[in-house]
N, C-alpha and C. Protein backbone atom coordinates (compact mmCIF):
# COMPACT_ATOMS: atom_id res chain seq x y z
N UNK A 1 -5.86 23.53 -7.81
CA UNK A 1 -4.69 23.61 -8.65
C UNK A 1 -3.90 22.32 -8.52
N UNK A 2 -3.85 21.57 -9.47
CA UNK A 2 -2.78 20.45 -9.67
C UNK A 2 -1.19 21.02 -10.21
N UNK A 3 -0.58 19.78 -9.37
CA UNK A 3 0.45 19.67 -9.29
C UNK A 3 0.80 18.87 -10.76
N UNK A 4 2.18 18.88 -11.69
CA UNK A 4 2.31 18.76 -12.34
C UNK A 4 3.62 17.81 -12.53
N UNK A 5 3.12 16.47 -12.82
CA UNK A 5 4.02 15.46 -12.58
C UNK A 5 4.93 14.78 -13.85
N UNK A 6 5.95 14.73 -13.74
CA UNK A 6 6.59 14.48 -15.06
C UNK A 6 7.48 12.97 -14.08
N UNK A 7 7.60 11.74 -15.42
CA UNK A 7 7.92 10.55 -15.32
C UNK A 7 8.74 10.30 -16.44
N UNK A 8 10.03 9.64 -15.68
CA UNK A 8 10.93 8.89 -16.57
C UNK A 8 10.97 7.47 -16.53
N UNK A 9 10.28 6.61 -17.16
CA UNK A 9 10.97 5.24 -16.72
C UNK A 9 12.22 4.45 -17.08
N UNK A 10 12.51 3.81 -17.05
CA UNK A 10 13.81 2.87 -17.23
C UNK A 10 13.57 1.51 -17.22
N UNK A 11 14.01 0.34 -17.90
CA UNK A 11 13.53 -0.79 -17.87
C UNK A 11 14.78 -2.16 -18.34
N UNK A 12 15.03 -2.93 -17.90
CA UNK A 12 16.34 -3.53 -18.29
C UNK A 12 15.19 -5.34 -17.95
N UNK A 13 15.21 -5.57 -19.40
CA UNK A 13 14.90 -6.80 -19.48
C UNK A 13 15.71 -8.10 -18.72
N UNK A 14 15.64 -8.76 -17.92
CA UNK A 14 16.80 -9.73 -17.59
C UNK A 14 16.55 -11.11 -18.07
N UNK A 15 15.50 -11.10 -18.56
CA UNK A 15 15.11 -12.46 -19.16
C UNK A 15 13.23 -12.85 -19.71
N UNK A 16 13.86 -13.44 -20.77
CA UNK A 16 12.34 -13.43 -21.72
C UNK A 16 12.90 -14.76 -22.75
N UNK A 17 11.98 -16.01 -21.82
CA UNK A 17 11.60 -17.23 -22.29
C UNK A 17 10.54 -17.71 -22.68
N UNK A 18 10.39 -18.39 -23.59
CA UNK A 18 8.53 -18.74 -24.10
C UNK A 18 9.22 -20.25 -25.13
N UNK A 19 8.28 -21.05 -24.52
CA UNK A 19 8.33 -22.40 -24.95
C UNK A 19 7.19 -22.86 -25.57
N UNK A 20 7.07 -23.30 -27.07
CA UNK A 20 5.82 -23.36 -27.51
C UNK A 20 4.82 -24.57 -26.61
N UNK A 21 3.81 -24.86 -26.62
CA UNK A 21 2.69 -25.56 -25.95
C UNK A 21 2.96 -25.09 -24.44
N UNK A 22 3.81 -24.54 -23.39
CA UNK A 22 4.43 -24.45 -22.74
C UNK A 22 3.83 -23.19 -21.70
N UNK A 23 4.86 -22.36 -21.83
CA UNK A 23 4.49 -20.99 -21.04
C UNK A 23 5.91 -20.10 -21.43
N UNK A 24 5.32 -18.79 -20.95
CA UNK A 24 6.70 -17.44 -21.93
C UNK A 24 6.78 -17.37 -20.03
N UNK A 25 8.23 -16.53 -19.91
CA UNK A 25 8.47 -15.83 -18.41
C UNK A 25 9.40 -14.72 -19.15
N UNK A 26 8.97 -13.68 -18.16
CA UNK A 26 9.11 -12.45 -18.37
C UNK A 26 10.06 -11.81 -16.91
N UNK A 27 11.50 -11.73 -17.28
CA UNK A 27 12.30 -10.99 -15.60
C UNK A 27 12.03 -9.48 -15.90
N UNK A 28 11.91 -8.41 -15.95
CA UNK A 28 12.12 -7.18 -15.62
C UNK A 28 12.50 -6.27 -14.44
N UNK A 29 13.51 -5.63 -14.91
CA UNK A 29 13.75 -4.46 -13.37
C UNK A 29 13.21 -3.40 -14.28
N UNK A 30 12.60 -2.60 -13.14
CA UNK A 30 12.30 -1.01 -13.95
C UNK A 30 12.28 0.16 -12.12
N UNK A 31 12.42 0.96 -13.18
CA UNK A 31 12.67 2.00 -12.06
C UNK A 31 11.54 3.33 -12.74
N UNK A 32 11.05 3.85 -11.61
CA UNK A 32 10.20 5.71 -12.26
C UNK A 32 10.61 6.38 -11.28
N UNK A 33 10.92 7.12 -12.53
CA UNK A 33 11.83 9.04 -11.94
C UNK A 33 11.03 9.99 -11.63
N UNK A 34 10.48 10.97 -10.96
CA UNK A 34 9.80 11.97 -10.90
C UNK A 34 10.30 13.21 -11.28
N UNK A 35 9.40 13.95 -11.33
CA UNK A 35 9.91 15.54 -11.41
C UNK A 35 11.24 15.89 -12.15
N UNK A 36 11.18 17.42 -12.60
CA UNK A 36 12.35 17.81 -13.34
C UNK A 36 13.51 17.24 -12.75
N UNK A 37 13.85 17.36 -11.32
CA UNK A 37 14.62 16.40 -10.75
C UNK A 37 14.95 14.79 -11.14
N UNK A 38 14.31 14.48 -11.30
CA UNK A 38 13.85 12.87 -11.48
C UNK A 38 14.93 12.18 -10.60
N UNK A 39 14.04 12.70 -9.45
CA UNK A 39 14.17 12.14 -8.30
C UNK A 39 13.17 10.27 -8.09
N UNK A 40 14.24 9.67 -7.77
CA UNK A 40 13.70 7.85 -8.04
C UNK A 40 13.09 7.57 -7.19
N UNK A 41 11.47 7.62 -7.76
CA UNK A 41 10.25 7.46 -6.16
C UNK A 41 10.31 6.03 -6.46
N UNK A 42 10.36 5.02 -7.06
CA UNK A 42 10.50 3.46 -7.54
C UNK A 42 10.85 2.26 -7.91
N UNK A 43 11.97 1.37 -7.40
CA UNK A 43 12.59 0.03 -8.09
C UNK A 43 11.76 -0.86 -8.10
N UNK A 44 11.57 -2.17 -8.74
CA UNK A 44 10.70 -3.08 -8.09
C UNK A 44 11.47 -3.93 -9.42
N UNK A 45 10.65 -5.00 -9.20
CA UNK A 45 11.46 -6.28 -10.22
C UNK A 45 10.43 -7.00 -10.22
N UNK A 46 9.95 -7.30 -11.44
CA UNK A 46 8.74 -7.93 -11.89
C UNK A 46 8.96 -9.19 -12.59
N UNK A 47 8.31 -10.34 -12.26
CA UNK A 47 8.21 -11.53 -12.71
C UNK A 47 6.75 -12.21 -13.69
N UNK A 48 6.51 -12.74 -14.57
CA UNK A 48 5.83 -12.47 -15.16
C UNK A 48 5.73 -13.76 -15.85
N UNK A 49 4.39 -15.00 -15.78
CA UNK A 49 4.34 -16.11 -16.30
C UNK A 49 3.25 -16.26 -17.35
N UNK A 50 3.37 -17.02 -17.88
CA UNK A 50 1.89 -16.64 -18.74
C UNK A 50 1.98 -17.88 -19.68
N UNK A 51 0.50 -18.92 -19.47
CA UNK A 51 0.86 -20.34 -20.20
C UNK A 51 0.53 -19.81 -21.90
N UNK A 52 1.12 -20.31 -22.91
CA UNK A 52 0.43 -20.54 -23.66
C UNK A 52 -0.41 -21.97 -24.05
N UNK A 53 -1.32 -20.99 -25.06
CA UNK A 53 -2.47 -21.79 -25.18
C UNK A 53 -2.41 -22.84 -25.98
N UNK A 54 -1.68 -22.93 -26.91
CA UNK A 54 -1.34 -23.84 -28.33
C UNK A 54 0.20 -24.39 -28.42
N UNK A 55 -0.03 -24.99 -29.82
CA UNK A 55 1.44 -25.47 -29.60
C UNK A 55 1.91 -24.60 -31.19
N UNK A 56 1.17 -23.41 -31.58
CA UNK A 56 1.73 -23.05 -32.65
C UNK A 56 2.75 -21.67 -32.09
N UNK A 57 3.22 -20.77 -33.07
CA UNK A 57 3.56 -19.27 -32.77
C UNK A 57 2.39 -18.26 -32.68
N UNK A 58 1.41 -18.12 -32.96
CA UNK A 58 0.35 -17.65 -32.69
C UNK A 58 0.31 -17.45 -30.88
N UNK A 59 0.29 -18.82 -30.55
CA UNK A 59 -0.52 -18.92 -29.12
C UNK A 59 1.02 -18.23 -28.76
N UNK A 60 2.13 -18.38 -28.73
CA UNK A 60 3.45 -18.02 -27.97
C UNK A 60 3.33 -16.41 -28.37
N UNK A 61 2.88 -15.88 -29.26
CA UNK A 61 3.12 -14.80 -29.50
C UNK A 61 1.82 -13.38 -28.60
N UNK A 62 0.89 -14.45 -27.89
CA UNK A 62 -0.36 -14.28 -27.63
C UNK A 62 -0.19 -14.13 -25.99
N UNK A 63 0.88 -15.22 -25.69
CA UNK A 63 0.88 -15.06 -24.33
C UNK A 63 2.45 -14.12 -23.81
N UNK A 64 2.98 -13.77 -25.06
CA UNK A 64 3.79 -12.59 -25.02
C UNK A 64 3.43 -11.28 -24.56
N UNK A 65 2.11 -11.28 -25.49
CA UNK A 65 1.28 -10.09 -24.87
C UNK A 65 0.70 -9.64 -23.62
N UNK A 66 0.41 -10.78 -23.16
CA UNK A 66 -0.69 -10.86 -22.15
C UNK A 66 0.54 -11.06 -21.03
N UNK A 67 1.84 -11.03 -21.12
CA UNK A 67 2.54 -11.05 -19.72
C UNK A 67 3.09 -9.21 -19.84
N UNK A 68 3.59 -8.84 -21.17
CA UNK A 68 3.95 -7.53 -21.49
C UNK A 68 2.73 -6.74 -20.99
N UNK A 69 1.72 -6.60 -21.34
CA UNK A 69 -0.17 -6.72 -20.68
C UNK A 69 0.02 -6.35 -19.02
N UNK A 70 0.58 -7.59 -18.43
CA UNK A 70 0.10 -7.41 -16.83
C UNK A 70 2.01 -6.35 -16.29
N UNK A 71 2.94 -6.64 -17.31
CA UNK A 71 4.23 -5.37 -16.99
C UNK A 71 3.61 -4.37 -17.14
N UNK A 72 2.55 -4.10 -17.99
CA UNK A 72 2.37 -2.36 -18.15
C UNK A 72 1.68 -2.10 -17.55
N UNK A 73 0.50 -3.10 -16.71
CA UNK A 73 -0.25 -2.43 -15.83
C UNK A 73 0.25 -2.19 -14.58
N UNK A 74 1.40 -3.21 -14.16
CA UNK A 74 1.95 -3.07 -12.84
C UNK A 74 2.65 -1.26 -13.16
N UNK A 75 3.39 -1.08 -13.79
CA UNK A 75 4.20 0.28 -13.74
C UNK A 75 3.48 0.86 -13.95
N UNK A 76 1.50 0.83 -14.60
CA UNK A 76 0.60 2.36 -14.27
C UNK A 76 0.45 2.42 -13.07
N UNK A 77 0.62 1.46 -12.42
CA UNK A 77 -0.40 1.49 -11.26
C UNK A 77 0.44 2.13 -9.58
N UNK A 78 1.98 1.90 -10.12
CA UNK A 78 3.39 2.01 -9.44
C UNK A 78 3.01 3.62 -9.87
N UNK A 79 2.87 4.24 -11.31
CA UNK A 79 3.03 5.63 -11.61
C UNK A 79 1.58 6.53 -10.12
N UNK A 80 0.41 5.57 -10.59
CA UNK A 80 -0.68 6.72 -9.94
C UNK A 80 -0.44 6.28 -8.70
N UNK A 81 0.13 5.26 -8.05
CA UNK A 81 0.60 5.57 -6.57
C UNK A 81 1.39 6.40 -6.25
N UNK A 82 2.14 6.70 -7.30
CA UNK A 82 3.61 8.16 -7.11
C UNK A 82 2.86 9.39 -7.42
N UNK A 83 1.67 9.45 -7.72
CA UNK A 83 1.28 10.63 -8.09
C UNK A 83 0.52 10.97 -6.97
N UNK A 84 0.09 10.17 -6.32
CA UNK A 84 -0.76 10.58 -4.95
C UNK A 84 0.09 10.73 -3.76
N UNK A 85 1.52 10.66 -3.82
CA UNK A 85 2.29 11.22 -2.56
C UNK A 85 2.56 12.63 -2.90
């Protein structure tokens, strides 16, 4: 029988720079809530660089992704560690 886990996150951008030919940086705080409680199993503050490839909006818009990309994997990975306590 599993246990049944419910998640709130929260997320407060503090900064999001991207310079064409250059590189984007990504500040984030985020926090995950648990349970009907949503009780706060998580803070952490994520930093996030990512060159782009070109000197058009394409490539800036490309390495937007790919830093948003490695934010969402950090907070799955923050979630299935909260799910195994």
């Amino acid at each position: 029988m599993g246990v049944k886990l419910y998640f709130a996150k929260y997320f407060a951008i503090l900064a999001k720079y991207g310079r064409l030919g250059d590189a984007v940086w990504l500040e984030v705080r985020w926090s995950i809530f648990g349970g009907p409680e949503r009780k706060l199993l998580k803070t952490n503050r994520s930093s996030m660089r990512e060159p782009v490839g070109g000197a058009d909006y394409a490539a800036l818009v490309a390495a937007q992704s790919r830093a948003l990309a490695k934010l969402s994997q950090e907070i799955a990975e923050a979630i299935q560690g909260a799910g195994k306590n």
